[in-house]
PDB file of N, CA and C in Angstrom:
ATOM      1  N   UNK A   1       8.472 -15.314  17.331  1.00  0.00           N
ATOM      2  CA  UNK A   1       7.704 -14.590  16.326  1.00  0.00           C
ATOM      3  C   UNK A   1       8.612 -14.341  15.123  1.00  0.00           C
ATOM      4  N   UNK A   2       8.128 -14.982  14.165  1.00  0.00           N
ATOM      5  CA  UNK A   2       9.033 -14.593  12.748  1.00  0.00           C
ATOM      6  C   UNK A   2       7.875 -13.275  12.455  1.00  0.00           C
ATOM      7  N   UNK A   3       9.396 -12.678  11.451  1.00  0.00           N
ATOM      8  CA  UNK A   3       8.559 -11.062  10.631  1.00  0.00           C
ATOM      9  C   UNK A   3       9.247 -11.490   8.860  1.00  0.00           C
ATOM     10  N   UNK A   4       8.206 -11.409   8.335  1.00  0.00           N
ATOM     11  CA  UNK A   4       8.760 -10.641   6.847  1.00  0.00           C
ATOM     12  C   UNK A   4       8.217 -10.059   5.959  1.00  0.00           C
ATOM     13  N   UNK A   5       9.058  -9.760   5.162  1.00  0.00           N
ATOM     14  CA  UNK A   5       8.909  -7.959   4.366  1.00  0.00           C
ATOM     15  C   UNK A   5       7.723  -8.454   3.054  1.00  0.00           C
ATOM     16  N   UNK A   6       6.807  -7.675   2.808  1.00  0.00           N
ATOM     17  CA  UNK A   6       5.855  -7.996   2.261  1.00  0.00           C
ATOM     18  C   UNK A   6       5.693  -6.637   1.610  1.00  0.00           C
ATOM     19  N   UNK A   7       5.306  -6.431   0.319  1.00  0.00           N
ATOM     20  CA  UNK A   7       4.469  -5.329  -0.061  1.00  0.00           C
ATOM     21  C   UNK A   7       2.837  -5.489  -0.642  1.00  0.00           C
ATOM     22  N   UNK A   8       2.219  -4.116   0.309  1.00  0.00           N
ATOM     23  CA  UNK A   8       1.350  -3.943   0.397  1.00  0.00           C
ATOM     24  C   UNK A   8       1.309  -2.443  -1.061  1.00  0.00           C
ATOM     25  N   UNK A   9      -0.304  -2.897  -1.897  1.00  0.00           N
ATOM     26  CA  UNK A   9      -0.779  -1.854  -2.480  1.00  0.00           C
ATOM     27  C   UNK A   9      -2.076  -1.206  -1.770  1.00  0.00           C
ATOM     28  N   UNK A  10      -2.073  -0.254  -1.853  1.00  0.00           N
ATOM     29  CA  UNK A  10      -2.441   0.480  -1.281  1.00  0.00           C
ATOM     30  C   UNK A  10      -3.402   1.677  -2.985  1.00  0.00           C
ATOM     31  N   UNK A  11      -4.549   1.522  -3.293  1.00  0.00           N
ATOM     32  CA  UNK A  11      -5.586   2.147  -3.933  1.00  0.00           C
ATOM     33  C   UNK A  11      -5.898   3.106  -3.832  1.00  0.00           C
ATOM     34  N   UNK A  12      -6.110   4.044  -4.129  1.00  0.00           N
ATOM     35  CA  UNK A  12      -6.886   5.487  -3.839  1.00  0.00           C
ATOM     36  C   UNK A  12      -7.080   6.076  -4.899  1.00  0.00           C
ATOM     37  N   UNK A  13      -8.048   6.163  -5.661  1.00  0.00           N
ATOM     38  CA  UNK A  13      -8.809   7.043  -7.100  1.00  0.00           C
ATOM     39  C   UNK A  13      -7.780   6.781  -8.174  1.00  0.00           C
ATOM     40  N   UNK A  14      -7.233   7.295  -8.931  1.00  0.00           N
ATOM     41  CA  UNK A  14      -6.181   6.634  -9.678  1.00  0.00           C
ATOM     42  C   UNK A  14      -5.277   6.607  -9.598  1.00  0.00           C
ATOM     43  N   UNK A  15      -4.764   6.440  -8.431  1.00  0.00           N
ATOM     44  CA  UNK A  15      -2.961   6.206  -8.192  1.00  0.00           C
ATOM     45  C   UNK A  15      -3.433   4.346  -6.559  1.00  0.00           C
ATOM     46  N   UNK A  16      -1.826   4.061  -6.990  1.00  0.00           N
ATOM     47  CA  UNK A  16      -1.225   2.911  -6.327  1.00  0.00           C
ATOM     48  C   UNK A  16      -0.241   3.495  -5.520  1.00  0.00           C
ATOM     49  N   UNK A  17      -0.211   2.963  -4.289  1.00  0.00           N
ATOM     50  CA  UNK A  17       1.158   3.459  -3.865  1.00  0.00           C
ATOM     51  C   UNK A  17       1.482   1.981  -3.187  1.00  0.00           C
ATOM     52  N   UNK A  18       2.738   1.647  -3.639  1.00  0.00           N
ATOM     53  CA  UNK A  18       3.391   0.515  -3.371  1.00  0.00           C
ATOM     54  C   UNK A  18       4.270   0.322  -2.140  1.00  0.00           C
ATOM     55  N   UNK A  19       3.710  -0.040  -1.104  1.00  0.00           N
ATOM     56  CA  UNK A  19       4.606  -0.080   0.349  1.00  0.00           C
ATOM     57  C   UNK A  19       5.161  -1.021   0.418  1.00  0.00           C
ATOM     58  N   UNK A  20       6.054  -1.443   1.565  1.00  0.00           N
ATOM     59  CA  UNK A  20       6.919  -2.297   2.168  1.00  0.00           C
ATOM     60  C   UNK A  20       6.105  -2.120   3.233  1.00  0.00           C
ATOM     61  N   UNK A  21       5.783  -3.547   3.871  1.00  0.00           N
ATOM     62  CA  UNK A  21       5.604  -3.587   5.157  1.00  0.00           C
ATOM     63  C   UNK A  21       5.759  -4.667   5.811  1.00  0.00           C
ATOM     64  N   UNK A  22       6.193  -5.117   6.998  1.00  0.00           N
ATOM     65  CA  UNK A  22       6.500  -6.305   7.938  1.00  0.00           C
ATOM     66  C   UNK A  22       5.146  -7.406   8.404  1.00  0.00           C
ATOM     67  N   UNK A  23       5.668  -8.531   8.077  1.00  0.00           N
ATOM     68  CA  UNK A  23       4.142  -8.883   8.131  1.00  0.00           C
ATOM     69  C   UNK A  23       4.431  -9.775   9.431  1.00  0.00           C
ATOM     70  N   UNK A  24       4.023  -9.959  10.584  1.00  0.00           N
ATOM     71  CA  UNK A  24       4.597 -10.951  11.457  1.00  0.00           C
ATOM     72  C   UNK A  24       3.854 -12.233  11.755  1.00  0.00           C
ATOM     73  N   UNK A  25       4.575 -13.018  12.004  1.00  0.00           N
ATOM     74  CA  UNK A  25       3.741 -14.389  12.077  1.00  0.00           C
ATOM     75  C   UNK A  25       4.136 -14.831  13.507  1.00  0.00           C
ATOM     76  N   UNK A  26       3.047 -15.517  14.266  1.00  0.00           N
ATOM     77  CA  UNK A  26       3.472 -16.576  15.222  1.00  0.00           C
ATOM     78  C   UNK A  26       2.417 -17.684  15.546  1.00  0.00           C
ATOM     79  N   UNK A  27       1.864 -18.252  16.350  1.00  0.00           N
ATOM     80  CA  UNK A  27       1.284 -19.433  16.578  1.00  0.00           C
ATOM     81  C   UNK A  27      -0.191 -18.803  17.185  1.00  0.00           C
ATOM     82  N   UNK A  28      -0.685 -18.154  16.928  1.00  0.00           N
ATOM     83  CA  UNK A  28      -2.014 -17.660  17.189  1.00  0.00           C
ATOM     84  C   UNK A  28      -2.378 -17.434  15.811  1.00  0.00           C
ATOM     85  N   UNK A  29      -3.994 -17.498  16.375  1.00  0.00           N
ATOM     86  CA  UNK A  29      -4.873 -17.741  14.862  1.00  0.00           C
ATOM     87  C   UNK A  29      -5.001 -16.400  14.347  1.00  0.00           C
ATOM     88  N   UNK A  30      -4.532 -15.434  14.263  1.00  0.00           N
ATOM     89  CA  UNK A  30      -4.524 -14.438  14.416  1.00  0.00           C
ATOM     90  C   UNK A  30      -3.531 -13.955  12.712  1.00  0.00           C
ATOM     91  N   UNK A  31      -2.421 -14.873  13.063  1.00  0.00           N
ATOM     92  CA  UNK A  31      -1.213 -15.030  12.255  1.00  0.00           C
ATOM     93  C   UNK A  31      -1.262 -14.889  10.516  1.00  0.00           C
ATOM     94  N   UNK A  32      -1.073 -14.214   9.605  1.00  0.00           N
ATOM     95  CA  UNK A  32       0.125 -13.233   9.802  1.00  0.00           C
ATOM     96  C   UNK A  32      -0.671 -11.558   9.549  1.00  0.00           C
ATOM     97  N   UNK A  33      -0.234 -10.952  10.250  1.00  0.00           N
ATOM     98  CA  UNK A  33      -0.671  -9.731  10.845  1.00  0.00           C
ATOM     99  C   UNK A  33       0.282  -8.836  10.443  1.00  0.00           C
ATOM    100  N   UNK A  34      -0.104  -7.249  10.302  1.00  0.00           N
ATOM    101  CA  UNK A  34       0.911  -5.989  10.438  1.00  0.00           C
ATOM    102  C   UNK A  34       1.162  -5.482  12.051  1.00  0.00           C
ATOM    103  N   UNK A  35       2.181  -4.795  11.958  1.00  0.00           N
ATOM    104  CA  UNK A  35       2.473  -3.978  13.420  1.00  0.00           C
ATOM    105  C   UNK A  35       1.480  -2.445  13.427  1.00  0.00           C
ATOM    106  N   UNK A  36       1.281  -1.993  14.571  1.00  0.00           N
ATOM    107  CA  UNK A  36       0.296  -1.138  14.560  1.00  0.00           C
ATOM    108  C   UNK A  36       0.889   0.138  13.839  1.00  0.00           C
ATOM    109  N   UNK A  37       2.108   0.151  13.696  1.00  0.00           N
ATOM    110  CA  UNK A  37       3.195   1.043  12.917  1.00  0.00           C
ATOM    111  C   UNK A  37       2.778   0.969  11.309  1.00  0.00           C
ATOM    112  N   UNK A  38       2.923  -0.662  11.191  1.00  0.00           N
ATOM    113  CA  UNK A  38       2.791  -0.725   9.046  1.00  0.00           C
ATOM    114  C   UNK A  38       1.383  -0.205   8.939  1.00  0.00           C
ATOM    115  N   UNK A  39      -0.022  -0.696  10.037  1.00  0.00           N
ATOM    116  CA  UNK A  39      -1.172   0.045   9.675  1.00  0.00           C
ATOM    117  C   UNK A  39      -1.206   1.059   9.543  1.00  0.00           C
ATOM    118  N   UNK A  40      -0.616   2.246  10.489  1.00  0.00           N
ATOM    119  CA  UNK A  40      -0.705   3.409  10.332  1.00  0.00           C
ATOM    120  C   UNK A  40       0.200   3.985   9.304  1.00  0.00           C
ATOM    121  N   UNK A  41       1.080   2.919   8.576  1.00  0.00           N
ATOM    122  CA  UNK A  41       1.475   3.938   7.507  1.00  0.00           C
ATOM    123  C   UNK A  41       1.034   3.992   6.564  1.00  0.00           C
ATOM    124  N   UNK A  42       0.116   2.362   6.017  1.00  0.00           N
ATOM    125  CA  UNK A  42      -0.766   2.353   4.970  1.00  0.00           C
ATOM    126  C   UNK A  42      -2.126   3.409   5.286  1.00  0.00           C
ATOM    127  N   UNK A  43      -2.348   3.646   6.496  1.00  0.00           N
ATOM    128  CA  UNK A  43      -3.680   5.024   6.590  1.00  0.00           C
ATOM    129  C   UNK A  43      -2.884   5.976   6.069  1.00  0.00           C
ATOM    130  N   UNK A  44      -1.743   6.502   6.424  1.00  0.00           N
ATOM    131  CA  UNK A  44      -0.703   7.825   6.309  1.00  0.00           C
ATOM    132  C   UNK A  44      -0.575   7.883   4.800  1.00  0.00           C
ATOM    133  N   UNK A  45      -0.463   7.358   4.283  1.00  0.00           N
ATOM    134  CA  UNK A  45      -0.347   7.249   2.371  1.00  0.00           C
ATOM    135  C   UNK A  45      -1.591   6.739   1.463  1.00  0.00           C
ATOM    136  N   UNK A  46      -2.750   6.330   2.074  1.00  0.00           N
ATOM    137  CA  UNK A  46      -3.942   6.307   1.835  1.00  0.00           C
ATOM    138  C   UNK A  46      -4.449   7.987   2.098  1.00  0.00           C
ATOM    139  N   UNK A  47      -4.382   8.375   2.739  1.00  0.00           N
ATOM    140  CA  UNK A  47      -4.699   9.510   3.276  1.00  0.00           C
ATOM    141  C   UNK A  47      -4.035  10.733   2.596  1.00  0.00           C
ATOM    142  N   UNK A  48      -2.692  10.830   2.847  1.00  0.00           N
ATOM    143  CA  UNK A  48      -2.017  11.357   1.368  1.00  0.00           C
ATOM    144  C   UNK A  48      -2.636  11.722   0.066  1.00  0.00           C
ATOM    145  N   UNK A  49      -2.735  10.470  -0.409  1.00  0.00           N
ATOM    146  CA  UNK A  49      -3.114  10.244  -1.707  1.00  0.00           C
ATOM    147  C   UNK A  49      -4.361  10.826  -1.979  1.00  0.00           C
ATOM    148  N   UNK A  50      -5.809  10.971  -1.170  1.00  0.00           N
ATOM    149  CA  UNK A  50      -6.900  11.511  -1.006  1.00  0.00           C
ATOM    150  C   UNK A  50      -6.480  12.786  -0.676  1.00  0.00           C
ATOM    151  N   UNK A  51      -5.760  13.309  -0.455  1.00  0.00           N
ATOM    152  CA  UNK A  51      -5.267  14.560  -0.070  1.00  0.00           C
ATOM    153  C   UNK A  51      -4.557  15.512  -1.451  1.00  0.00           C
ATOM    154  N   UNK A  52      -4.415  14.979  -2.252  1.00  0.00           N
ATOM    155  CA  UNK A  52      -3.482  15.110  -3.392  1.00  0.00           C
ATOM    156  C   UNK A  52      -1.859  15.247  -3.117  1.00  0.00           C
ATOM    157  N   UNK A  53      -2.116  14.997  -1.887  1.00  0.00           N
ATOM    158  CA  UNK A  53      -0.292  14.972  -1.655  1.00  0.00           C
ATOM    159  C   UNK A  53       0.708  14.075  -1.845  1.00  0.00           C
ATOM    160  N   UNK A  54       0.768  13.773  -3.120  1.00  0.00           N
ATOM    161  CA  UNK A  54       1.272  12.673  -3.925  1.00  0.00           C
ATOM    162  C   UNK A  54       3.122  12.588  -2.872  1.00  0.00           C
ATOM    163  N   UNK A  55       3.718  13.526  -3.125  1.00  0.00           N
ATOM    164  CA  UNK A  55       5.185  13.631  -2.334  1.00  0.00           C
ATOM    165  C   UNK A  55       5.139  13.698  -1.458  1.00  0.00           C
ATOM    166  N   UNK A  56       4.154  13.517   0.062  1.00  0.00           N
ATOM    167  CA  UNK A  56       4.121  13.231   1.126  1.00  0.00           C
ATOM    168  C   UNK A  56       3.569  11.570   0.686  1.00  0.00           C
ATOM    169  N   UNK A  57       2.963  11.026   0.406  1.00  0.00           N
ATOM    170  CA  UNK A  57       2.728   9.607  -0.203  1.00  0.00           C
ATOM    171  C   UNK A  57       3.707   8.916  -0.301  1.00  0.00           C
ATOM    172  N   UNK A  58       4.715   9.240  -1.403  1.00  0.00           N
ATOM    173  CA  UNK A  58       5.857   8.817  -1.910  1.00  0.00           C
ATOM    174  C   UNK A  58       6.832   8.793  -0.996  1.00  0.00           C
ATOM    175  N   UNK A  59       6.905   8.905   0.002  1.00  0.00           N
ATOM    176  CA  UNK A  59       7.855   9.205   1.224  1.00  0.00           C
ATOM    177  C   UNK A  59       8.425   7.496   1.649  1.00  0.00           C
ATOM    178  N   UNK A  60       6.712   6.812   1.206  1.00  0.00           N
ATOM    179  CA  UNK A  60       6.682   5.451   1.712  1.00  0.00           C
ATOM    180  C   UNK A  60       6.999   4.676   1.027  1.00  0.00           C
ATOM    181  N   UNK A  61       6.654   4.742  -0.379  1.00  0.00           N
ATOM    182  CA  UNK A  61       7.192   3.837  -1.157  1.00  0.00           C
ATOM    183  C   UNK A  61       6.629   4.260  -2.773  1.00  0.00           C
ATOM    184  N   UNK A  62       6.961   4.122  -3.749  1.00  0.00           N
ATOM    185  CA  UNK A  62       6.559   4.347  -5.188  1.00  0.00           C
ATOM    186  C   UNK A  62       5.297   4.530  -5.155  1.00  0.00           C
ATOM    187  N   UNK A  63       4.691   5.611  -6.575  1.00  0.00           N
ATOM    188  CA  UNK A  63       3.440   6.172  -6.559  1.00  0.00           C
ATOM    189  C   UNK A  63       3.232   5.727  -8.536  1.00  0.00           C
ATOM    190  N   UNK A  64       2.119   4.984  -8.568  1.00  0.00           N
ATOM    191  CA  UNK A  64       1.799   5.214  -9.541  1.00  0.00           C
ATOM    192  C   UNK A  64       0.478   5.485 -10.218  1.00  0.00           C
ATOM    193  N   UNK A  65       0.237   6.350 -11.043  1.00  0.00           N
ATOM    194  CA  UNK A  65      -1.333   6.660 -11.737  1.00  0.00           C
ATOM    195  C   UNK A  65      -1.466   5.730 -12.739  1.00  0.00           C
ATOM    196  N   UNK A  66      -2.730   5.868 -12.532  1.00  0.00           N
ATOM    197  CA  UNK A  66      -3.476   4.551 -13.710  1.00  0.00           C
ATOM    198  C   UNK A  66      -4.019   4.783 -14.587  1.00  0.00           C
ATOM    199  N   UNK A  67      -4.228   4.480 -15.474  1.00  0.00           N
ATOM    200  CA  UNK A  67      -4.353   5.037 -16.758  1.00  0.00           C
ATOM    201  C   UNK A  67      -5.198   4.304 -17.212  1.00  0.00           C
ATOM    202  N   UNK A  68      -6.581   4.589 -18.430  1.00  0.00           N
ATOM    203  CA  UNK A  68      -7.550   3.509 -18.775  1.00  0.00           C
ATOM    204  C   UNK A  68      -6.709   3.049 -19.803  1.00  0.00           C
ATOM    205  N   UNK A  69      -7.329   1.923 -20.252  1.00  0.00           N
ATOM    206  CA  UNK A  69      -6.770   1.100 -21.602  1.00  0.00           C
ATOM    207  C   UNK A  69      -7.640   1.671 -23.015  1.00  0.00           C
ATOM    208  N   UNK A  70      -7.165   2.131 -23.878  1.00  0.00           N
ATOM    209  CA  UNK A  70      -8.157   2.573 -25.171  1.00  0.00           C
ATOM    210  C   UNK A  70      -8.641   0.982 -25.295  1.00  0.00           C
ATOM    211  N   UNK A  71     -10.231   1.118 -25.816  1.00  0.00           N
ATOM    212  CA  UNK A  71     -11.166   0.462 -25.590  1.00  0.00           C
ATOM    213  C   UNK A  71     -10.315  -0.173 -27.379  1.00  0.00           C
ATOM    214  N   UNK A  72      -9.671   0.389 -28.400  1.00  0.00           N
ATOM    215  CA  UNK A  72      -9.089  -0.345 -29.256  1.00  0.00           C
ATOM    216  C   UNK A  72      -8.660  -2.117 -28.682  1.00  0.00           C
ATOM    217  N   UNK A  73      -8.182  -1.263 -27.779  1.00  0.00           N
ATOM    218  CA  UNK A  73      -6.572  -2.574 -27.584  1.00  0.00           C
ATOM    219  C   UNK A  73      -7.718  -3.689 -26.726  1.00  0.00           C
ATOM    220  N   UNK A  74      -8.868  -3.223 -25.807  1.00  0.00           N
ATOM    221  CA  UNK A  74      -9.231  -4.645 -25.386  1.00  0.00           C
ATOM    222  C   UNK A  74     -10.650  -4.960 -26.295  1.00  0.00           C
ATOM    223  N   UNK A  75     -10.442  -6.815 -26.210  1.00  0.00           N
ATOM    224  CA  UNK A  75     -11.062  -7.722 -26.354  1.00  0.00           C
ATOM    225  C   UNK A  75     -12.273  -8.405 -25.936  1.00  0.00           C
TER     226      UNK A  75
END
């Protein structure tokens, strides 16, 4: 079984939170998959984030808010 490091975004109302997570591969059709660990941390910072608990979020990996574009600048 190979593993590698992948980041996952992760959405919630206007913030991103940018994870690291292990993605593993092997010879089932199944392949490439998270560990039941990276799922539950993308729920854990999804969940966070709906929570307003931005610094329990951030624990996992960078947090950022989104911002609209002034309707000037697009085309």
């Amino acid at each position: 079984m190979k593993q590698r490091k992948k980041i996952k975004y992760v959405h919630e109302g206007r913030y991103v939170a940018e994870v690291e997570v292990e993605l593993l591969e092997d010879d089932t059709g199944w392949s490439p998959y998270l560990s039941v660990e990276d799922a539950y941390k993308l729920d854990d910072v999804r969940g966070a984030i709906r929570q307003g608990n931005l610094e329990s979020a951030a624990k996992y990996g960078q947090i950022y808010e989104l911002r609209p574009v002034a309707h000037q600048y697009v085309r």
